[in-house]
Protein backbone atom coordinates (compact mmCIF):
# COMPACT_ATOMS: atom_id res chain seq x y z
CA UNK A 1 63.67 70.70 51.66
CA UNK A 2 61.15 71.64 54.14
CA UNK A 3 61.06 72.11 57.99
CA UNK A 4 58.84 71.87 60.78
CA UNK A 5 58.16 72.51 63.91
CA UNK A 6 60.36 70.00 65.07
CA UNK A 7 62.91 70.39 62.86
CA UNK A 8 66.41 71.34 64.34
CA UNK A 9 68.25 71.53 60.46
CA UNK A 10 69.30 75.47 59.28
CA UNK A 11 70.07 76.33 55.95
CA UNK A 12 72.15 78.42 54.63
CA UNK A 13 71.57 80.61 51.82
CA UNK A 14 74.38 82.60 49.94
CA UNK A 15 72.67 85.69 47.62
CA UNK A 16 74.60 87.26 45.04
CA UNK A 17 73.62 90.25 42.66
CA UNK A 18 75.55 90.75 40.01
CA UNK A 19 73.71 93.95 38.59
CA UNK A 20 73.93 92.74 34.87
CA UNK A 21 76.68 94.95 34.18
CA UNK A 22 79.48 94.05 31.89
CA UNK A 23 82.46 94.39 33.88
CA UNK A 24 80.36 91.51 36.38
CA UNK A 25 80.30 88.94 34.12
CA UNK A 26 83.68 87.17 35.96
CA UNK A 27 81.80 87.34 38.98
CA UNK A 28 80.13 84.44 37.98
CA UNK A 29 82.39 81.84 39.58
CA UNK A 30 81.98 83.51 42.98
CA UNK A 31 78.64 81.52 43.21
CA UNK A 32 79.10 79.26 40.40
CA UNK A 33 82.06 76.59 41.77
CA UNK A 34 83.06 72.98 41.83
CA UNK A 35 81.94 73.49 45.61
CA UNK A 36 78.73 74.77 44.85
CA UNK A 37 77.65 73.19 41.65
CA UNK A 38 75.76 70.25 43.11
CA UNK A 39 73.21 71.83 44.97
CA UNK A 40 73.00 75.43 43.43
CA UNK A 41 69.82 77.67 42.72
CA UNK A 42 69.96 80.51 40.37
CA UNK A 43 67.82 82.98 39.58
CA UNK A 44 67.90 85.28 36.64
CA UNK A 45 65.90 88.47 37.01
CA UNK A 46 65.49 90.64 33.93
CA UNK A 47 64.84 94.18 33.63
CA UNK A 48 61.49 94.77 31.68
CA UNK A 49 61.91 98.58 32.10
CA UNK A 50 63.89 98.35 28.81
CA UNK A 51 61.79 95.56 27.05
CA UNK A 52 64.18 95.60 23.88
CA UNK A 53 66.97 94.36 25.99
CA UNK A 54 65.48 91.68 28.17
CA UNK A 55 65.54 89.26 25.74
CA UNK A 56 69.17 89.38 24.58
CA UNK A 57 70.36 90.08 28.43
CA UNK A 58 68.59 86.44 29.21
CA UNK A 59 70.20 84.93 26.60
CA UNK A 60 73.66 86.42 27.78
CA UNK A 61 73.58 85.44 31.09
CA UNK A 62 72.07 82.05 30.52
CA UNK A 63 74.77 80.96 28.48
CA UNK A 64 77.29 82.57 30.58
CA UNK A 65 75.90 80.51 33.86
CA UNK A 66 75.58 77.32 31.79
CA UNK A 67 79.43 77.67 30.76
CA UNK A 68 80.33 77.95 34.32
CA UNK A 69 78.43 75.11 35.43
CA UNK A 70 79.79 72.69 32.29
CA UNK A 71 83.14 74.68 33.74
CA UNK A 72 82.67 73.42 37.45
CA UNK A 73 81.79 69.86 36.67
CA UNK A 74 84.44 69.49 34.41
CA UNK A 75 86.43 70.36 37.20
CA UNK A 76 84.88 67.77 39.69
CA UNK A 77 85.16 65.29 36.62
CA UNK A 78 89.19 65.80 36.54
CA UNK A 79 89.23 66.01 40.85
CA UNK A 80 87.41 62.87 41.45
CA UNK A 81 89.02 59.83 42.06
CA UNK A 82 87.89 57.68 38.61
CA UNK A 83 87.34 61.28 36.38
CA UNK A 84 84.34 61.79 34.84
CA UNK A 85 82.04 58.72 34.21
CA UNK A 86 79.21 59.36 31.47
């Protein structure tokens, strides 16, 4: 979405940083929720300071994020009124 000079509409942005660390990987479904799964952003920033672990941190946190978003919808699936429809 965009605004304008006309435009009267705020958004609202929540920012979380989970810091990469083990022990944050629950954190996760702070941000990641059946409330917030339909119009979420994420951004994964990796640490090139130690290039030999960039590559296997992405892949850690990218499947950790998509779990919690399958997770979340599966969740919406059971709460709505007719379940999931595929």
């Amino acid at each position: 979405a965009s605004a304008n000079a006309t435009s009267t509409a705020k958004m609202l942005a929540h920012i979380y940083d989970l810091g990469g660390e083990e022990c944050n990987d629950s954190l996760s479904g702070i941000p990641v929720s059946p409330a917030t799964v339909g119009n979420l952003v994420v951004a994964v920033v990796v640490d090139l300071s130690e290039p030999h672990s960039a590559l296997p941190a992405l892949d850690k946190w990218l499947k950790l994020l998509r779990a919690q978003v399958a997770q979340s919808l599966e969740a919406l699936g059971r709460d709505s009124d007719g379940g999931a429809q595929k």
